[in-house]
Protein backbone atom coordinates (compact mmCIF):
# COMPACT_ATOMS: atom_id res chain seq x y z
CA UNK A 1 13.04 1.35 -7.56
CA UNK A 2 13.02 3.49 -10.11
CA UNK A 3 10.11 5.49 -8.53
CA UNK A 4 12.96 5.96 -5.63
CA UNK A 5 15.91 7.15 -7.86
CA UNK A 6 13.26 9.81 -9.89
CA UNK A 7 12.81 11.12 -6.06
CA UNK A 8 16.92 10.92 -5.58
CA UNK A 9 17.47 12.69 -9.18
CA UNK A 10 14.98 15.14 -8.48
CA UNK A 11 16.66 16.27 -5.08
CA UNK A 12 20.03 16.22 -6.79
CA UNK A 13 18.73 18.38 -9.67
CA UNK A 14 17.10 20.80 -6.73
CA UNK A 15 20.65 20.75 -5.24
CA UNK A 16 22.54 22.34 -7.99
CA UNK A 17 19.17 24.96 -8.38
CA UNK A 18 19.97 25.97 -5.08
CA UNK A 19 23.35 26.83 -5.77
CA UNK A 20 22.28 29.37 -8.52
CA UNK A 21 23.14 32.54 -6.98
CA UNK A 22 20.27 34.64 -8.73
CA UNK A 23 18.04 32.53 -7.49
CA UNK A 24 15.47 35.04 -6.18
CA UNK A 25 13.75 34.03 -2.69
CA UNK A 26 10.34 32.72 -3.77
CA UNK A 27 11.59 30.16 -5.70
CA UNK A 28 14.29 29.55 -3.30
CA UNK A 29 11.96 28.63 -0.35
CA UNK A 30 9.59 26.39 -3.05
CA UNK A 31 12.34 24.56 -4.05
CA UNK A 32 13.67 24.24 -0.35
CA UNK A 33 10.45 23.13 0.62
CA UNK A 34 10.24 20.24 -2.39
CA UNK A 35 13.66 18.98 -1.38
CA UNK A 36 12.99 18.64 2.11
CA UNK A 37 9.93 16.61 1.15
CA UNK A 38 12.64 14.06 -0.88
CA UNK A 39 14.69 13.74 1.87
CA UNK A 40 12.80 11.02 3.20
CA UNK A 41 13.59 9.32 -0.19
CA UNK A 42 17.38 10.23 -0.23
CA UNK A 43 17.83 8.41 2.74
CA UNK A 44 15.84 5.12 2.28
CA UNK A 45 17.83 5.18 -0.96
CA UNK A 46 21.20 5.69 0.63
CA UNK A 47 20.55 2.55 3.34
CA UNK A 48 19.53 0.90 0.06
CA UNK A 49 22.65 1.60 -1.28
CA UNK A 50 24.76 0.22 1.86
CA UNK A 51 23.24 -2.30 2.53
CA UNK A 52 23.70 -3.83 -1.58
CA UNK A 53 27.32 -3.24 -1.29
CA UNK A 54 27.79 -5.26 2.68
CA UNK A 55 25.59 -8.25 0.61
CA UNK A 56 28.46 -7.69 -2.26
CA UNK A 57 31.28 -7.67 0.20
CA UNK A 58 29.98 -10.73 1.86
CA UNK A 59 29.33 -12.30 -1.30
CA UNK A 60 32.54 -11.77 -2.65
CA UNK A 61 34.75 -12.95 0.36
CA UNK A 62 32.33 -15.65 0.86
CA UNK A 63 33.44 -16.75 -2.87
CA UNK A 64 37.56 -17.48 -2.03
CA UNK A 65 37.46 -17.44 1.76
CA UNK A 66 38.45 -20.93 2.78
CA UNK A 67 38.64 -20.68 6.77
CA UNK A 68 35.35 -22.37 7.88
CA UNK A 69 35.07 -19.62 10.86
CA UNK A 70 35.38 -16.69 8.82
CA UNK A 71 33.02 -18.13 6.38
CA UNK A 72 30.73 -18.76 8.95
CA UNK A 73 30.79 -15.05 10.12
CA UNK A 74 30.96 -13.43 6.59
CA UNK A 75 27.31 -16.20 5.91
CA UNK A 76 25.49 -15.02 9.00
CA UNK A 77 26.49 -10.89 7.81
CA UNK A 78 24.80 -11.66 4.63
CA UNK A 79 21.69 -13.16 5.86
CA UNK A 80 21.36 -10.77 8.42
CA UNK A 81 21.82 -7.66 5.23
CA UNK A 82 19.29 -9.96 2.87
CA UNK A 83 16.52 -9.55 5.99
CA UNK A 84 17.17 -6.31 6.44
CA UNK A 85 16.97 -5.29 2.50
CA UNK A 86 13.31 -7.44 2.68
CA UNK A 87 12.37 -5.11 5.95
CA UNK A 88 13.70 -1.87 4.04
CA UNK A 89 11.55 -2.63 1.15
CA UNK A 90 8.47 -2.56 2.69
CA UNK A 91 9.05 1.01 4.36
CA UNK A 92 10.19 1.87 0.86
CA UNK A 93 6.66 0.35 -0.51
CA UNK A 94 4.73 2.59 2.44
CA UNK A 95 7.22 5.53 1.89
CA UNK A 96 5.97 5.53 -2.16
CA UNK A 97 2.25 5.00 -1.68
CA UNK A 98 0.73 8.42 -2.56
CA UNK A 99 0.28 10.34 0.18
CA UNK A 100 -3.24 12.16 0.91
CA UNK A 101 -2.64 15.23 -0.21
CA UNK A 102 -5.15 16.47 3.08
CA UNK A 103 -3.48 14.95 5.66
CA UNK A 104 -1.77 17.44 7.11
CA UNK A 105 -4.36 20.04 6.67
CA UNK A 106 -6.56 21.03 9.97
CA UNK A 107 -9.91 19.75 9.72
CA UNK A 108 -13.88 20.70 10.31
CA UNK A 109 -15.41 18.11 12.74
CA UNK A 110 -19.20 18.22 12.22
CA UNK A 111 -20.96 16.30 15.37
CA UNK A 112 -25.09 15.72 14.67
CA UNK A 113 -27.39 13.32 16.85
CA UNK A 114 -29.37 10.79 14.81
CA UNK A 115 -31.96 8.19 15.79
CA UNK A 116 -32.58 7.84 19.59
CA UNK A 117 -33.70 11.49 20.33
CA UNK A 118 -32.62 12.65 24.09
CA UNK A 119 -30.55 9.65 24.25
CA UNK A 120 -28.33 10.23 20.84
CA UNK A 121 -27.75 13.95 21.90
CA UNK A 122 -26.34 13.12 25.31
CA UNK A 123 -23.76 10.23 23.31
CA UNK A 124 -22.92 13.45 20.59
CA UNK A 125 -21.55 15.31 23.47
CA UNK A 126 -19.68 12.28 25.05
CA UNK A 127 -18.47 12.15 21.38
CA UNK A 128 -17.15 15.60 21.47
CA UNK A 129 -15.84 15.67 24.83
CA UNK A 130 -13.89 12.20 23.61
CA UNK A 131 -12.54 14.35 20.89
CA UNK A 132 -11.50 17.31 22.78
CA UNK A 133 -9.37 14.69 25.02
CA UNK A 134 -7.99 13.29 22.20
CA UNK A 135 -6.96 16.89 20.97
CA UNK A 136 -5.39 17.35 24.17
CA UNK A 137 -3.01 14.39 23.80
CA UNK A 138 -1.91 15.18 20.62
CA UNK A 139 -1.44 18.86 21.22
CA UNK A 140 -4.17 19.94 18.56
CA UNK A 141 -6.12 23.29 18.98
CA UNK A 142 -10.15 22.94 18.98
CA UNK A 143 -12.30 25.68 18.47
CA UNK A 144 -16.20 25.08 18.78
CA UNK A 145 -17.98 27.40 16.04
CA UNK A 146 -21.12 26.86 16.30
CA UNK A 147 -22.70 24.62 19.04
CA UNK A 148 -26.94 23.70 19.49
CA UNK A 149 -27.38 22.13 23.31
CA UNK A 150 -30.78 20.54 24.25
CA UNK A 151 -32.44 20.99 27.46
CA UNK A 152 -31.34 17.65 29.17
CA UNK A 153 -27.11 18.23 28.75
CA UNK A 154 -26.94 16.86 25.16
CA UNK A 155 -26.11 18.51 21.97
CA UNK A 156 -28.59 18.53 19.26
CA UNK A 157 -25.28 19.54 16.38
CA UNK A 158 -21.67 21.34 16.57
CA UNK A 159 -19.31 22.13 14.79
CA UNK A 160 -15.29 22.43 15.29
CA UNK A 161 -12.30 23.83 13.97
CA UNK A 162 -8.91 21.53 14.75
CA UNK A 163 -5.71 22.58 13.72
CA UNK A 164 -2.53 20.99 14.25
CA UNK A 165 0.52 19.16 12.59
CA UNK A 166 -1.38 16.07 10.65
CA UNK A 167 -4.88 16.72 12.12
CA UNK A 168 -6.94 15.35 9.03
CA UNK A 169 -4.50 12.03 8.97
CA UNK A 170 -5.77 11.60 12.45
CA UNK A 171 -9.23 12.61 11.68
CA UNK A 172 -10.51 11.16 8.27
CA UNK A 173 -11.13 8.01 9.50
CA UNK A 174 -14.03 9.02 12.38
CA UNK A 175 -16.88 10.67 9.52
CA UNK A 176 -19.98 8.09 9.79
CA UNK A 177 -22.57 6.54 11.61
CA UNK A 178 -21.22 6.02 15.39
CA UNK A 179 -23.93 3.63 17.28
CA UNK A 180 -24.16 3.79 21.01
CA UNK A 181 -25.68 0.75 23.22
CA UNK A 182 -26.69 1.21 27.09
CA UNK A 183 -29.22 1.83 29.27
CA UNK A 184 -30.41 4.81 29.37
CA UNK A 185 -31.12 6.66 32.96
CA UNK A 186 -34.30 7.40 32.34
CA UNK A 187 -35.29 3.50 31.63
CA UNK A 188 -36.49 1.85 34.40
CA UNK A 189 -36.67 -1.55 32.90
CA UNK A 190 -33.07 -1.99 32.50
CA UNK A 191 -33.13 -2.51 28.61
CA UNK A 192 -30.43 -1.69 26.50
CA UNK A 193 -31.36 1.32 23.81
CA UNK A 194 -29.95 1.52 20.43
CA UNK A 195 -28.76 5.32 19.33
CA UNK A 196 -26.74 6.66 17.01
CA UNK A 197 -24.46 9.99 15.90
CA UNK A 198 -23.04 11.10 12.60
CA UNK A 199 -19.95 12.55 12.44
CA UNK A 200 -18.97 14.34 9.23
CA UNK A 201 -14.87 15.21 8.83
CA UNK A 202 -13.70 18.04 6.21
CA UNK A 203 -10.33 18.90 5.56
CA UNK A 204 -9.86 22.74 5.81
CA UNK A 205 -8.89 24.50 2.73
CA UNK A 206 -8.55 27.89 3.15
CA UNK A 207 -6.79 29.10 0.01
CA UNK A 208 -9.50 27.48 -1.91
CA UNK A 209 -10.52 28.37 -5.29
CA UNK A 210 -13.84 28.88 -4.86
CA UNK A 211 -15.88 32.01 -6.20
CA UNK A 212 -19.30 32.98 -4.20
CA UNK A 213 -21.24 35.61 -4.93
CA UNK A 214 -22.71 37.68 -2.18
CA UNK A 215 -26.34 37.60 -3.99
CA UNK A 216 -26.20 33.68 -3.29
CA UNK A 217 -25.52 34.30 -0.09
CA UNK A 218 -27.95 35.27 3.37
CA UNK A 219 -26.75 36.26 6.18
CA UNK A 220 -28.05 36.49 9.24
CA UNK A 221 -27.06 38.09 12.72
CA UNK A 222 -28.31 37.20 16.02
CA UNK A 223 -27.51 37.04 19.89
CA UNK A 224 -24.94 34.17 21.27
CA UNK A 225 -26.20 31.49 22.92
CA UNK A 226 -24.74 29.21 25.18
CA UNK A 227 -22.64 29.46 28.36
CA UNK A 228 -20.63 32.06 28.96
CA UNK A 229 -18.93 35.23 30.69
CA UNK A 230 -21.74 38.21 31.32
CA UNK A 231 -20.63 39.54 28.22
CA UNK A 232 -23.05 36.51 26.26
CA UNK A 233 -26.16 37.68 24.94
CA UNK A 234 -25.41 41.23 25.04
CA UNK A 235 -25.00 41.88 21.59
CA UNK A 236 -25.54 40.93 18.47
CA UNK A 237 -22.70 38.58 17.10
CA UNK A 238 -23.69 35.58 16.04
CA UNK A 239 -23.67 35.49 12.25
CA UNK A 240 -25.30 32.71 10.27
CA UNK A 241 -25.32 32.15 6.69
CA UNK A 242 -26.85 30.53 4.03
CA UNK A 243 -25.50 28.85 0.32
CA UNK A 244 -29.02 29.55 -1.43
CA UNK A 245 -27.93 27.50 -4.42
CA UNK A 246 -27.20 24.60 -2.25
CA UNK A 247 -28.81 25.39 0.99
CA UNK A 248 -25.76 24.86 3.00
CA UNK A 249 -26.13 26.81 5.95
CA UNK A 250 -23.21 27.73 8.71
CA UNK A 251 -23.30 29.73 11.57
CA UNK A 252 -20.23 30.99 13.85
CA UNK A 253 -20.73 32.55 17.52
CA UNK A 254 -17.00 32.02 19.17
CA UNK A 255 -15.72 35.10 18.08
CA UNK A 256 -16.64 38.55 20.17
CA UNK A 257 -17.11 40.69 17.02
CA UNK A 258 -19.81 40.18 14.25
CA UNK A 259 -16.56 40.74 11.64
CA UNK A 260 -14.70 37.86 12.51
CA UNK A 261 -17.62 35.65 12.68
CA UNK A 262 -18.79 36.51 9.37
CA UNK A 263 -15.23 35.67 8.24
CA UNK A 264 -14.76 32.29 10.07
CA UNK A 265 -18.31 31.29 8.85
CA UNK A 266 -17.09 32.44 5.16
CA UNK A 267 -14.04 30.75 5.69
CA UNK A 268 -15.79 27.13 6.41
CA UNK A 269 -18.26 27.57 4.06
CA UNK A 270 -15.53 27.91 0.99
CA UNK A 271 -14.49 24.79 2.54
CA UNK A 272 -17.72 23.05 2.74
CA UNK A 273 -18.28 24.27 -1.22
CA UNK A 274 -14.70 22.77 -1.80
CA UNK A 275 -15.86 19.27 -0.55
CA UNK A 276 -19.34 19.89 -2.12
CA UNK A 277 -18.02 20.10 -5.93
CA UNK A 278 -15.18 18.25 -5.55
CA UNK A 279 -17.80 15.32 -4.68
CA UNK A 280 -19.86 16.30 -7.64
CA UNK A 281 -16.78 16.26 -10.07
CA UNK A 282 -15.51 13.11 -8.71
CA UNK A 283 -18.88 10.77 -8.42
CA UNK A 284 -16.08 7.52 -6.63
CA UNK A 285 -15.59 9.91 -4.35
CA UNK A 286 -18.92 11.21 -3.34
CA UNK A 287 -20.34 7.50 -3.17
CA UNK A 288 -17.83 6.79 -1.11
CA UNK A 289 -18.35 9.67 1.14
CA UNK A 290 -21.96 8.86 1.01
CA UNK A 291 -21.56 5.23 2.36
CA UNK A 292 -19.24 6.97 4.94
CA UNK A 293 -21.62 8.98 6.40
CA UNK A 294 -25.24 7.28 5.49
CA UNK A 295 -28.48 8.87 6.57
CA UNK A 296 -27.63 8.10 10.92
CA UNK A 297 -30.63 5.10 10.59
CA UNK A 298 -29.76 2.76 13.67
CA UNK A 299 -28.68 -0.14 11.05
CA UNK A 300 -25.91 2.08 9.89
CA UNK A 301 -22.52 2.40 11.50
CA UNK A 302 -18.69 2.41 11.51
CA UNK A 303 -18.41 2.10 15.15
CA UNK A 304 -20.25 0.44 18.03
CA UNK A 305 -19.98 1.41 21.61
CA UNK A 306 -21.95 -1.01 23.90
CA UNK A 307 -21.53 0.12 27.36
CA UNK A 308 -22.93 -2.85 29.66
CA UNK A 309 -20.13 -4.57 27.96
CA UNK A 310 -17.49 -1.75 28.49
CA UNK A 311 -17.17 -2.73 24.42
CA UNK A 312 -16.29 -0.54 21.34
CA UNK A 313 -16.42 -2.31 17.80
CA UNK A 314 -14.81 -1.02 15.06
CA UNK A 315 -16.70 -2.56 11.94
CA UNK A 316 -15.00 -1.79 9.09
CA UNK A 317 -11.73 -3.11 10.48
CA UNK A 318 -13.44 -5.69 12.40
CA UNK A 319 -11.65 -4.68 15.65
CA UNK A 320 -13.34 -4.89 19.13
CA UNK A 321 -11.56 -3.59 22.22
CA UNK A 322 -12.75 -4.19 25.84
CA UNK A 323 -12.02 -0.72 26.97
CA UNK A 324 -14.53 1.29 26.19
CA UNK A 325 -13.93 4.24 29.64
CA UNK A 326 -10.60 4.60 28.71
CA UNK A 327 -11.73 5.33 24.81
CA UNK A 328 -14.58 7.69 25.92
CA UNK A 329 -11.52 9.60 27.57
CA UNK A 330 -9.74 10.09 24.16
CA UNK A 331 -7.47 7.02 24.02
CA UNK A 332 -8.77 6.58 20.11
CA UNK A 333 -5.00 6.00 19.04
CA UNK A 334 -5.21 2.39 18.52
CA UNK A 335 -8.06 2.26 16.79
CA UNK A 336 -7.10 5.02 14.29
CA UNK A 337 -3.92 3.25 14.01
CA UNK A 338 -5.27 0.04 13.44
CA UNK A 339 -7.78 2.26 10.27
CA UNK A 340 -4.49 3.95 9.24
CA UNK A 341 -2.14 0.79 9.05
CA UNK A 342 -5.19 -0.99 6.93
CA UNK A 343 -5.69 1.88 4.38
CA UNK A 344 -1.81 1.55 3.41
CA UNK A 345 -2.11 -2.21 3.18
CA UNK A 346 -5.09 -2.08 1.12
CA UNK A 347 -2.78 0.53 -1.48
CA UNK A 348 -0.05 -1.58 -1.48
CA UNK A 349 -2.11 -4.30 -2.38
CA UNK A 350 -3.95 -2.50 -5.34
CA UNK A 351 -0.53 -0.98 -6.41
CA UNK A 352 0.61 -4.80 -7.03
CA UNK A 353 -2.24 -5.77 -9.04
């Protein structure tokens, strides 16, 4: 509670800043935008409020009331209040727990086949088709950057850009090892093969502060590749470019012009150095982004899809649905809910001890 009434005092305080008419604009919109964020607080506090005065009211009538009926009424209003403060309190609890400060940032989707060869690059384009229908439902804008198809119809690695109102909070829970189980077409003995995918999730940060100098830098240009209007392959705007100090490479090939490429790739490689040190400076978090995403070794995996039995198997959650078609089509909602709902209950659990 008196987390809540710091967030109340706060917006009050912002209240009566807003009213100072020399107030110039920038601080006016950064302080509009901090006490819209409070809001949320302002009113959990104000049903608070309410509801502690009814369970007064009650209580007090309740303590010279002698008519056995109106008793009876004014008992049944204050249980009814009581079990609705106990239900408030627990969206106050979630309303308080920290909030990721990525989660409404767009997001870098990195898709990469793993063990299983043809197999694994045909799943890692089921993958991405999965999550362009899921994109679609949600209304959230995916742009392929760079994409690296093998000869049979699967891709061998690709990466995406998604942006859209809480992309990452939909997103951060799909980076690791995802294991697919079936038949291939290709067997003729009917047995069940073993593949896997890793799928790598960064939040995009594109104000980052991060400094790169050009002489650590190589940058490539090529020809486009892939499918396309006659205009592919006719010159040369690919651009690909490589971190020497840390060998991360990215390449971009949506854009027409070699400029904007070179930008876009720029653009997700400050991001991919943002992630980079902020793992380094924070070794809990780069463990645990390492056990996230492992080394795509069959043995390894956050998520099972076993086709003969129309199955997908969640594992750190432990959930297991029995509609695996519908999934493949970008119905992931309930299982991101289900990660989502866990991740708060696992906070409010270490914020009591």
């Amino acid at each position: 509670m008196d987390k809540l009434e710091s967030y109340v005092n706060r917006y009050n305080e912002i209240n009566d800043e807003l009213m100072n008419p020399n107030l110039n604009r920038k601080d006016y919109e950064r302080l509009a935008k901090e006490q819209s964020k409070l809001s949320e607080y302002v009113e959990l506090n104000n049903r608070r409020q309410a509801i502690n005065k009814a369970i007064e009211e009650a209580k007090e009538v309740l303590k010279t009331e002698q008519d056995v009926d109106v008793r009876a009424i004014f008992d049944e209003e204050l249980q009814n209040k009581k079990a609705e403060l106990e239900q408030l309190q627990k969206e106050i609890e979630i309303a308080l727990i920290d909030k990721d400060e990525d989660d409404e940032k767009n997001v870098i989707l990195e898709i990469r086949s793993g063990a299983g060869g043809d197999e694994a690059s045909l799943f890692a384009g089921e993958l991405l088709r999965m999550y362009q229908k899921f994109c679609e439902k949600h209304r959230f804008k995916m742009n392929i950057v760079s994409i690296s198809e093998t000869g049979v119809g699967g891709v061998k690695e690709v990466v995406c850009t998604i942006s859209g109102k809480g992309v990452y909070s939909k997103f951060k829970f799909e980076s690791g090892v995802h294991r697919v189980q079936r038949v291939p077409e290709t067997e003729s003995g009917g047995r069940v093969h073993t593949s896997t995918v890793t799928v790598a999730v960064l939040p995009e940060n594109e104000d980052v502060d991060v400094t790169i100098d050009e002489k650590d830098l190589r940058i490539d240009v090529c020809r486009s590749s892939g499918a396309g209007g006659q205009s592919v392959n006719t010159t040369d705007s690919a651009v690909r470019i490589v971190h020497l100090p840390t060998g991360m490479v990215v390449a971009c090939q949506d854009e027409r012009s070699q400029i904007q490429n070179r930008e876009k790739a720029l653009r997700i490689l400050k991001s991919k150095l943002y992630d980079f040190y902020k793992a380094q400076a924070d070794a809990e978090y780069a463990e645990k982004r390492k056990c996230q995403v492992g080394t795509g070794d069959r043995s390894e995996r956050i998520r099972t899809y076993n086709f003969p039995q129309a199955r997908v198997t969640d594992h750190r959650i432990n959930l297991t649905l029995y509609n695996l078609p519908q999934v493949m089509e970008g119905n992931i909602d309930e299982i991101v809910d289900s990660l989502t709902k866990t991740a708060i209950e696992e906070q409010l659990h270490s914020q009591v001890k």
